[in-house]
Protein backbone atom coordinates (compact mmCIF):
# COMPACT_ATOMS: atom_id res chain seq x y z
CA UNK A 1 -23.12 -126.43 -85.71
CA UNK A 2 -23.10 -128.58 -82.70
CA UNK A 3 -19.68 -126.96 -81.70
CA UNK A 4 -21.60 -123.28 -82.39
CA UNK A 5 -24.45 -124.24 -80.41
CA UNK A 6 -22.77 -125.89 -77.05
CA UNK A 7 -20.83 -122.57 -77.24
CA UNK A 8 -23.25 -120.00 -77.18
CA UNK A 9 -24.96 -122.46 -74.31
CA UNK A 10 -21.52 -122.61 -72.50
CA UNK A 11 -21.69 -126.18 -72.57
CA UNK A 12 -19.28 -127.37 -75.12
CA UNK A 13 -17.92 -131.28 -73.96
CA UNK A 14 -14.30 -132.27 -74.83
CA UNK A 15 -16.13 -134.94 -77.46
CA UNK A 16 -17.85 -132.15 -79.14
CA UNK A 17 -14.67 -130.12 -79.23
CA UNK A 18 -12.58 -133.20 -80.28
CA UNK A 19 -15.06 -134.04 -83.17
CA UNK A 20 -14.84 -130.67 -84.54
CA UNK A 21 -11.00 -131.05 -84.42
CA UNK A 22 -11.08 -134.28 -86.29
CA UNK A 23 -13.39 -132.95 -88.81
CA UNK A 24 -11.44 -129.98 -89.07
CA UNK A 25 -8.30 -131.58 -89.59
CA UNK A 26 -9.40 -133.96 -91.89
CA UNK A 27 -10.80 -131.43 -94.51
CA UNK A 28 -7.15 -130.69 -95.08
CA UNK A 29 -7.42 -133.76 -97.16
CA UNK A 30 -10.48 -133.73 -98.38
CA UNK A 31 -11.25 -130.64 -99.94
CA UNK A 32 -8.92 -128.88 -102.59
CA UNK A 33 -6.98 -125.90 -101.17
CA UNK A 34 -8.49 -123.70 -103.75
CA UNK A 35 -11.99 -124.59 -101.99
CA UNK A 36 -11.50 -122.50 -99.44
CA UNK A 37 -13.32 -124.76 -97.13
CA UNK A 38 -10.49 -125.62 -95.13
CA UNK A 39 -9.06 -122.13 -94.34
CA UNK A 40 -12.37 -120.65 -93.76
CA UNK A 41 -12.39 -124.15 -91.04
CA UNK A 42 -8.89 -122.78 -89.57
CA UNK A 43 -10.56 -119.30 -88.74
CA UNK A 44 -13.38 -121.33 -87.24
CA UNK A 45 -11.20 -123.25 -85.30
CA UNK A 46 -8.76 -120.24 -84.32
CA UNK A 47 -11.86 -118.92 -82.69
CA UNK A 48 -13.48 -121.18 -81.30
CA UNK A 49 -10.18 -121.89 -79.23
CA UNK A 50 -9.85 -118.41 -78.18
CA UNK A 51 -13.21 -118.78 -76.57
CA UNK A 52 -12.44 -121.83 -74.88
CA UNK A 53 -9.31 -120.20 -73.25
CA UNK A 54 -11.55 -117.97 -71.31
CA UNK A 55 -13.69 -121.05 -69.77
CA UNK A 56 -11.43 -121.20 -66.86
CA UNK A 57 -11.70 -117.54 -65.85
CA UNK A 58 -14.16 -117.20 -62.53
CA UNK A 59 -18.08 -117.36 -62.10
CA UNK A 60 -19.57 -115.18 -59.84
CA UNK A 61 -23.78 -116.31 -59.29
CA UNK A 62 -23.43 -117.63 -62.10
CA UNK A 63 -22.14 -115.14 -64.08
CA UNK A 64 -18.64 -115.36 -66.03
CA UNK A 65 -16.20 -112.50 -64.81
CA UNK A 66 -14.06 -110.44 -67.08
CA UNK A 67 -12.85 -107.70 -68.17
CA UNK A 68 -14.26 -105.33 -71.04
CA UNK A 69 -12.06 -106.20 -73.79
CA UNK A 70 -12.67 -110.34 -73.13
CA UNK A 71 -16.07 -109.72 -73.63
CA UNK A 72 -15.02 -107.77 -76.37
CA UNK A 73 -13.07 -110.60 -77.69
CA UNK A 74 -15.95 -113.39 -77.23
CA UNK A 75 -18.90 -111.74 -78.45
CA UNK A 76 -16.56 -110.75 -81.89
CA UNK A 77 -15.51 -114.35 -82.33
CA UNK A 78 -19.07 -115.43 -81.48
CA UNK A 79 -20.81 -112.99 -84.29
CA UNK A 80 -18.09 -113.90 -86.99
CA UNK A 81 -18.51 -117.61 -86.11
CA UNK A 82 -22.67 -116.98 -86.80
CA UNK A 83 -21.63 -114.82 -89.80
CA UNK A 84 -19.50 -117.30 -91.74
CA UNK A 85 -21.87 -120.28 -90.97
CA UNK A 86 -23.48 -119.62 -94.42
CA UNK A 87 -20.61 -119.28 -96.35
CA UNK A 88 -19.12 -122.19 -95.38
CA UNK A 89 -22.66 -124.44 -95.58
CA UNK A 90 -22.03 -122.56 -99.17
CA UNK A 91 -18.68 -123.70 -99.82
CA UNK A 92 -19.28 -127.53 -98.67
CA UNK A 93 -22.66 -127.34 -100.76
CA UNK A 94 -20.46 -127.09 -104.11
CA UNK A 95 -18.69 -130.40 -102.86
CA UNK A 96 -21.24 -132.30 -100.54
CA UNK A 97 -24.83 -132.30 -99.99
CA UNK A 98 -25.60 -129.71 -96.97
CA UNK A 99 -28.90 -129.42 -94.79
């Protein structure tokens, strides 16, 4: 969620991103493959690095400067991210206790 919400504030630091990578990584292990949790985790995480490959593209007052198919790109990976927030608090609900 943290990850989600420095992302949609364009503010995401490396320890953020790194977190999410460890926690990410780790549910390889910790959850049984037929959980789902940690493919759903890989989509996250194939996203959310496909929107942190445009942070390096060029500002202009303030505004972010792309083409229309970037945009595109970034607002679909944004609305799927929001989308599949529930079903993966639902997933990780059957095997810890989620807020």
């Amino acid at each position: 969620m943290k990850l989600y919400k420095e992302t949609l504030e364009n503010t995401v630091k490396q320890e953020t991103f790194n977190d999410f990578n460890t926690s990410y990584n780790s549910s390889f292990f910790l959850f049984p493959k037929s959980s789902g949790v940690y493919d759903l985790l890989d989509d996250f995480h194939k996203r959310f690095v496909a929107i942190r490959g445009y942070r390096g593209a060029p500002y202009k007052n303030g505004f972010l400067i792309m083409d229309v198919d970037t945009s595109k790109n970034i607002s679909e990976n944004l609305n799927w991210i929001r989308d599949n927030i529930p079903v993966l608090k639902e997933l990780l609900s059957i095997h810890i206790s989620v807020p």
